[in-house]
C-alpha atoms as a PDB file:
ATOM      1  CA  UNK A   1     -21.357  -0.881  20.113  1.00  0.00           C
ATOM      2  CA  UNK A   2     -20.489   1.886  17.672  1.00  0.00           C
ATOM      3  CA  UNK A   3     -17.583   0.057  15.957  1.00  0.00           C
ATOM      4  CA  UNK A   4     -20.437  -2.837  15.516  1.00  0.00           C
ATOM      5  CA  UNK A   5     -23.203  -0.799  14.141  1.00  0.00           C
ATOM      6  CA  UNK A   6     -20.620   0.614  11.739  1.00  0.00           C
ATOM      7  CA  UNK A   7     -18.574  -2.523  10.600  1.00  0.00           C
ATOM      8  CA  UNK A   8     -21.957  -4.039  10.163  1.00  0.00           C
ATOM      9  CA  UNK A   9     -23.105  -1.459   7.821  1.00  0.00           C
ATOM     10  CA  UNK A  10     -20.252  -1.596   5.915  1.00  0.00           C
ATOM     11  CA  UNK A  11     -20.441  -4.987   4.883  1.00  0.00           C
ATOM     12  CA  UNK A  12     -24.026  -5.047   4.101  1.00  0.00           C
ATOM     13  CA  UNK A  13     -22.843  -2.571   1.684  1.00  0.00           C
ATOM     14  CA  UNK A  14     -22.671  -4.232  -1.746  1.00  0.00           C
ATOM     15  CA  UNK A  15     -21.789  -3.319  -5.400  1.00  0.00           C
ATOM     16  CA  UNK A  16     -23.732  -4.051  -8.668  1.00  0.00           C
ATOM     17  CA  UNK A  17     -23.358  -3.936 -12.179  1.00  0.00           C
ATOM     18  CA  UNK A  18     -19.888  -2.663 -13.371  1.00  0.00           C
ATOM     19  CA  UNK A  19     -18.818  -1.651  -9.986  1.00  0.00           C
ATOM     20  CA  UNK A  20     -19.220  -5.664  -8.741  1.00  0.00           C
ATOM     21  CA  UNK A  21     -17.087  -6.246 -12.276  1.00  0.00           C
ATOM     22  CA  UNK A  22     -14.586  -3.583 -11.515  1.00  0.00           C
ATOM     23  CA  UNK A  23     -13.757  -5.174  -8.048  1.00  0.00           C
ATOM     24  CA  UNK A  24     -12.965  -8.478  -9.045  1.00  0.00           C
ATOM     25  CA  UNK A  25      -9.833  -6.614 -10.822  1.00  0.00           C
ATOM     26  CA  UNK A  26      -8.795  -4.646  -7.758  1.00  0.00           C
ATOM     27  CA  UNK A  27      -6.610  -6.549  -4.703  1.00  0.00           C
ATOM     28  CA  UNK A  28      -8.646  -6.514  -1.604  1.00  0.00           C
ATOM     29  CA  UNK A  29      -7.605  -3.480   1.451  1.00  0.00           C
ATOM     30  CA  UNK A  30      -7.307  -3.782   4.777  1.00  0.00           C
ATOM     31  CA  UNK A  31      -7.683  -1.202   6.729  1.00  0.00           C
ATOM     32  CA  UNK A  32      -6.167  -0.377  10.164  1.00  0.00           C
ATOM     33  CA  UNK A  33      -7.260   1.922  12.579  1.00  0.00           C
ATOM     34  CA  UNK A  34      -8.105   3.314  16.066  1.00  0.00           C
ATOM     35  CA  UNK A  35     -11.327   2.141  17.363  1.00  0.00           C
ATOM     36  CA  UNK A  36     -13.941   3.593  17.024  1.00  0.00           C
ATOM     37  CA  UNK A  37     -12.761   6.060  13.745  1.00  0.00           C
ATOM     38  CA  UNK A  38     -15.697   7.376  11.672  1.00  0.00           C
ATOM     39  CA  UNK A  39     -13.106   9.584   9.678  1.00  0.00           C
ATOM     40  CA  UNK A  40     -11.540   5.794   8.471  1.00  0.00           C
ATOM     41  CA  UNK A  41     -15.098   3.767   8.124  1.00  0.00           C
ATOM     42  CA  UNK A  42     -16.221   7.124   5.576  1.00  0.00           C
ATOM     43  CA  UNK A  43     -12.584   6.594   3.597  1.00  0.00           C
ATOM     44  CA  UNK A  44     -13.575   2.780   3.747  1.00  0.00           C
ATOM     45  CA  UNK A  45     -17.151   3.606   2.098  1.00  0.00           C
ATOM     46  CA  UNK A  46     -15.001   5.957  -0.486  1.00  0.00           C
ATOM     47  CA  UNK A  47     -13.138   3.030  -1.379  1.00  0.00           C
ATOM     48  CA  UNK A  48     -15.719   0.848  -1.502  1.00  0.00           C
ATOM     49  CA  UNK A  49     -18.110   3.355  -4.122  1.00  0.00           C
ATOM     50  CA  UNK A  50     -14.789   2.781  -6.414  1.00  0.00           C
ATOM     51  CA  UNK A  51     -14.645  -1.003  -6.200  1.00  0.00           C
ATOM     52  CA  UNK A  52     -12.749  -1.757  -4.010  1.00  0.00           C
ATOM     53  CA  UNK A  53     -13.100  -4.421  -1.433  1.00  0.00           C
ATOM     54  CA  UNK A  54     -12.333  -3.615   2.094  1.00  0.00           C
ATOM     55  CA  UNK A  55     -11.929  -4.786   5.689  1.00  0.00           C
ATOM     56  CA  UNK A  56     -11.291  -2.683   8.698  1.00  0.00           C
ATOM     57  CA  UNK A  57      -9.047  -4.299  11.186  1.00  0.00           C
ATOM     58  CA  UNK A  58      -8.910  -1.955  15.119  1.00  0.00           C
ATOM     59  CA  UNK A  59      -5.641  -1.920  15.966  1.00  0.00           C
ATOM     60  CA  UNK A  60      -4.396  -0.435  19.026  1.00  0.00           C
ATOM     61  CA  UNK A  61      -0.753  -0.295  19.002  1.00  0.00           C
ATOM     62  CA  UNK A  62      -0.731   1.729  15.149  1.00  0.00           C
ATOM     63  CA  UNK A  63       2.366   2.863  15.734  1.00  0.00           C
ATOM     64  CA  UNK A  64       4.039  -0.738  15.965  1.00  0.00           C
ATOM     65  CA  UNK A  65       1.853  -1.411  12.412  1.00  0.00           C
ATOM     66  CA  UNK A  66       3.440   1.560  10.913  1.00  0.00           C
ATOM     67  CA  UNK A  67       6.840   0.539  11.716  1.00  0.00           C
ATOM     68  CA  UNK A  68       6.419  -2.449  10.341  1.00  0.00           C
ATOM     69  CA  UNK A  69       4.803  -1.682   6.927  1.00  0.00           C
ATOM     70  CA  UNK A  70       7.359   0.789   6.910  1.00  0.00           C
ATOM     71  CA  UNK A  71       5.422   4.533   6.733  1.00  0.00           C
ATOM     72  CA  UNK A  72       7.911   6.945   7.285  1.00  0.00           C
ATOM     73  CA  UNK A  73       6.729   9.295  10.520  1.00  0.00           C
ATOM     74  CA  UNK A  74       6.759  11.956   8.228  1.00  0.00           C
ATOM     75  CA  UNK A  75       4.138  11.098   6.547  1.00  0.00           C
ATOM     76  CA  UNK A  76       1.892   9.289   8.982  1.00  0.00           C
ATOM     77  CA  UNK A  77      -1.791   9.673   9.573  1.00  0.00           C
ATOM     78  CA  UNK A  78      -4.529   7.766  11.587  1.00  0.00           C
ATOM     79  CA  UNK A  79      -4.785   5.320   9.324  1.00  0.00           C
ATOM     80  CA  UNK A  80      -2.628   2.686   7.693  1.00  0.00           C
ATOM     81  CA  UNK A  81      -4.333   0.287   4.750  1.00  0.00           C
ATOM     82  CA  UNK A  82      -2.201  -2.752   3.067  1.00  0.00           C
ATOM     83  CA  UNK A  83      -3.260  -3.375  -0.469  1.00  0.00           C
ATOM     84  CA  UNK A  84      -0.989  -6.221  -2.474  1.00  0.00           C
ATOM     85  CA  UNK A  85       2.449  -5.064  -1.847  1.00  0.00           C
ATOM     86  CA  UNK A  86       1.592  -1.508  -0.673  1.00  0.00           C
ATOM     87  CA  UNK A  87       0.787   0.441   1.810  1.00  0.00           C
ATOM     88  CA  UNK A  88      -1.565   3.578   1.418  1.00  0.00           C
ATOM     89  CA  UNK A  89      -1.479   6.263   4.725  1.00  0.00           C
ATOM     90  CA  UNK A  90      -4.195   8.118   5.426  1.00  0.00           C
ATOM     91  CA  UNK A  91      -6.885   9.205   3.310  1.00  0.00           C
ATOM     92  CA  UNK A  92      -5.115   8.745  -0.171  1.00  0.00           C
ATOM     93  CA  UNK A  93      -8.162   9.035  -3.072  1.00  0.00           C
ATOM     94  CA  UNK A  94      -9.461   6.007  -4.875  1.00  0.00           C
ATOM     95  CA  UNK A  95      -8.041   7.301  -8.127  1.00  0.00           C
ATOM     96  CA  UNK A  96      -4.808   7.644  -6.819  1.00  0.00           C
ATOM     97  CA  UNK A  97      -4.650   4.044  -5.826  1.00  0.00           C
ATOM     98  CA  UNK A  98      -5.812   2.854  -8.751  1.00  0.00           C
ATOM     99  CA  UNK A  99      -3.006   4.321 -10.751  1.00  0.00           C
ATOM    100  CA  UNK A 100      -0.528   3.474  -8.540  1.00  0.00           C
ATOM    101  CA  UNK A 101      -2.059  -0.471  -8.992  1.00  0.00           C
ATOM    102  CA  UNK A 102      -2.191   0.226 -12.436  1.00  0.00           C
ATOM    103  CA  UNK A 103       1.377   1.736 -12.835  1.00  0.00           C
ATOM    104  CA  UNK A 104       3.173  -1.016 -10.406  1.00  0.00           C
ATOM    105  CA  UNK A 105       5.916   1.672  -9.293  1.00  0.00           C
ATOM    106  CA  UNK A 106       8.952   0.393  -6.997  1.00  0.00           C
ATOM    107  CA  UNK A 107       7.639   1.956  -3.752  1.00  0.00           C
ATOM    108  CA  UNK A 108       6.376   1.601  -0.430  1.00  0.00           C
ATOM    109  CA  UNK A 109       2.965   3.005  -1.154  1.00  0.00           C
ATOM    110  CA  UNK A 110       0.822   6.218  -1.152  1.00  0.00           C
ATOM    111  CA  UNK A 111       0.616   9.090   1.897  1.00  0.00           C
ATOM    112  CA  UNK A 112      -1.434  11.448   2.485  1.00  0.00           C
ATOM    113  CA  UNK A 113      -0.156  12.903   5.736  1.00  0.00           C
ATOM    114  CA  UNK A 114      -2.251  14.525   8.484  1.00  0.00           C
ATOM    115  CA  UNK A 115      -5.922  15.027   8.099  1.00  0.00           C
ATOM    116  CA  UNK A 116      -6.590  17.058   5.069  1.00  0.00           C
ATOM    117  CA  UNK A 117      -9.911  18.669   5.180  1.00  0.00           C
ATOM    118  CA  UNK A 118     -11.905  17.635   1.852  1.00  0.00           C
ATOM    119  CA  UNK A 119      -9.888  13.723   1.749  1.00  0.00           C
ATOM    120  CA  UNK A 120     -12.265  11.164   1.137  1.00  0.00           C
ATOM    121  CA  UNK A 121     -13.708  10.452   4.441  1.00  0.00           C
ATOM    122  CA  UNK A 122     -12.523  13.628   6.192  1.00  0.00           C
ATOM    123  CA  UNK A 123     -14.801  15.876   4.183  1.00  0.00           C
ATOM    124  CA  UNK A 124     -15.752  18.132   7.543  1.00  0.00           C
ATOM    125  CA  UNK A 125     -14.927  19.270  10.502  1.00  0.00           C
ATOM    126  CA  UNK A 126     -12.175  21.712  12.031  1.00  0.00           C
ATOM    127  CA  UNK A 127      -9.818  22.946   9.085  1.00  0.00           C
ATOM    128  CA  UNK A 128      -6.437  23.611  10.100  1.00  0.00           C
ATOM    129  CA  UNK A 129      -5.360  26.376   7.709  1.00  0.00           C
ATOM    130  CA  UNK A 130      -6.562  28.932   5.078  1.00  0.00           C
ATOM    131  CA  UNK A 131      -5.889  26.940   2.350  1.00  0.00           C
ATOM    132  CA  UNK A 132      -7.800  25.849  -0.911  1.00  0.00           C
ATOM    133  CA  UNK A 133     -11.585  26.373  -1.081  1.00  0.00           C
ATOM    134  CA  UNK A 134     -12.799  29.266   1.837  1.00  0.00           C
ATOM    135  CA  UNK A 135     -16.798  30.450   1.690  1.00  0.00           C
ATOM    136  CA  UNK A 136     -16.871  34.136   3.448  1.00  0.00           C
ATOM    137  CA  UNK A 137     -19.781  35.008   5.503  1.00  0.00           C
ATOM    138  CA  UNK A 138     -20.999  38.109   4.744  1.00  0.00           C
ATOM    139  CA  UNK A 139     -22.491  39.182   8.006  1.00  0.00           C
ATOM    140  CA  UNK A 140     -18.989  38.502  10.300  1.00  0.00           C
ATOM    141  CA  UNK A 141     -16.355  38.691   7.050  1.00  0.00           C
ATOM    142  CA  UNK A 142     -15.081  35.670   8.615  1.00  0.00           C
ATOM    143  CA  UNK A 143     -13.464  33.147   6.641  1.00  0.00           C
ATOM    144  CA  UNK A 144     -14.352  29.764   7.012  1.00  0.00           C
ATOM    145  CA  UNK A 145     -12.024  26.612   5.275  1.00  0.00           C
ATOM    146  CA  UNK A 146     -14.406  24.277   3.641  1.00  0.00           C
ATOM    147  CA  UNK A 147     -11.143  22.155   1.512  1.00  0.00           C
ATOM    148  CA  UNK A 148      -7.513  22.167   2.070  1.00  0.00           C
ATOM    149  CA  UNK A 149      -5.286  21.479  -1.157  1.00  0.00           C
ATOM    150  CA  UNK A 150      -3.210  18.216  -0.696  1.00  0.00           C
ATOM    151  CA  UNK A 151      -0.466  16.298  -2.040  1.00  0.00           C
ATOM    152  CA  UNK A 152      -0.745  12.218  -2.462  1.00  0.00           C
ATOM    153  CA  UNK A 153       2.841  11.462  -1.962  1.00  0.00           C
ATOM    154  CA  UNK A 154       4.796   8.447  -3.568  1.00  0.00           C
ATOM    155  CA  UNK A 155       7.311   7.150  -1.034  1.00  0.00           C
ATOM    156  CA  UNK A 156       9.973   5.510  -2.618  1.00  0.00           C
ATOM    157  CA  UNK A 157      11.568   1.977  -1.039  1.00  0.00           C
ATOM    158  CA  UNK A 158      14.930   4.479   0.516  1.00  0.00           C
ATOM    159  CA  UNK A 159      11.820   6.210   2.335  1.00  0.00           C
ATOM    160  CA  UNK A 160      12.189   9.870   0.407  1.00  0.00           C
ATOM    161  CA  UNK A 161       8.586  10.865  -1.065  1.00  0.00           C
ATOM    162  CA  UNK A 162       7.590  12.535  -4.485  1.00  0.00           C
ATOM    163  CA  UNK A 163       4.564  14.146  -5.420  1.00  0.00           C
ATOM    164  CA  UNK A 164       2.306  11.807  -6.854  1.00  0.00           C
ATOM    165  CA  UNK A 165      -0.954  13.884  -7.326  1.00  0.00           C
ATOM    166  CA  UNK A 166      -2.438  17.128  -6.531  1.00  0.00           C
ATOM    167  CA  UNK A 167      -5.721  17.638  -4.952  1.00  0.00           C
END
């Protein structure tokens, strides 16, 4: 029932103006993921606010997918999207996947491994380290992680990854 309610709002969503333009330029993404995943329907909605047209596909058996798009487990997330010839892992920024369209690289795709807290679509919840932006409450002194800095990485067709942006 969730997955419905969700999928369903998603694609009532719509774009106008320069945004319904802009996505006529962009190749459409699919996105794969476990079912239910609010974390991936909020990246969807990211990627959708840039212009970008998107489906969500569940998949149960991601593992098999990732194999087969070829994501290194080093890199791997929840989710796995397919956009023209790439893939993008996890919750890789709109801006970084419009450069990479833009740029056309020899590569695999885009990774952004884990669960970054302050990725599009994984903007709360537990952080796992003390990284990036903390807020200090001044009662307790205890520090609480509202961002983690992240790398977008590039992986390369042999597999090996590069830093492609900083966040």
């Amino acid at each position: 029932m969730l997955k419905q309610i969700v999928v369903a709002a998603i694609m009532a969503m719509s774009l106008h103006g320069a945004q319904a333009a802009q996505t006529r330029d962009l190749p459409a993404v699919v996105i794969y993921g476990p079912d239910p995943c609010l974390a991936c329907m909020e990246w969807a909605y990211h990627l959708m606010e840039n212009g970008f047209t998107v489906t969500f596909k569940a998949t149960r058996d991601m593992a098999a997918l990732k194999r087969r798009l070829g994501v290194p487990q080093q890199v791997e997330s929840v989710l796995t999207a397919k956009i023209g010839r790439y893939f993008i892992e996890g919750h890789v920024p709109a801006e970084d996947i419009k450069q990479l369209l833009k740029e056309s690289p020899k590569a695999r795709g885009l990774a952004v491994p884990g669960l970054p807290l302050g990725a599009p679509g994984f903007e709360g919840g537990d952080p796992t380290c003390e990284a990036g932006c903390t807020i200090v409450d001044s009662a307790t002194s205890e520090r609480e992680s509202q961002r983690e800095l992240y790398d977008t990485l590039l992986v390369a067709p042999n597999g090996n990854t590069s830093v492609y942006a900083r966040h």
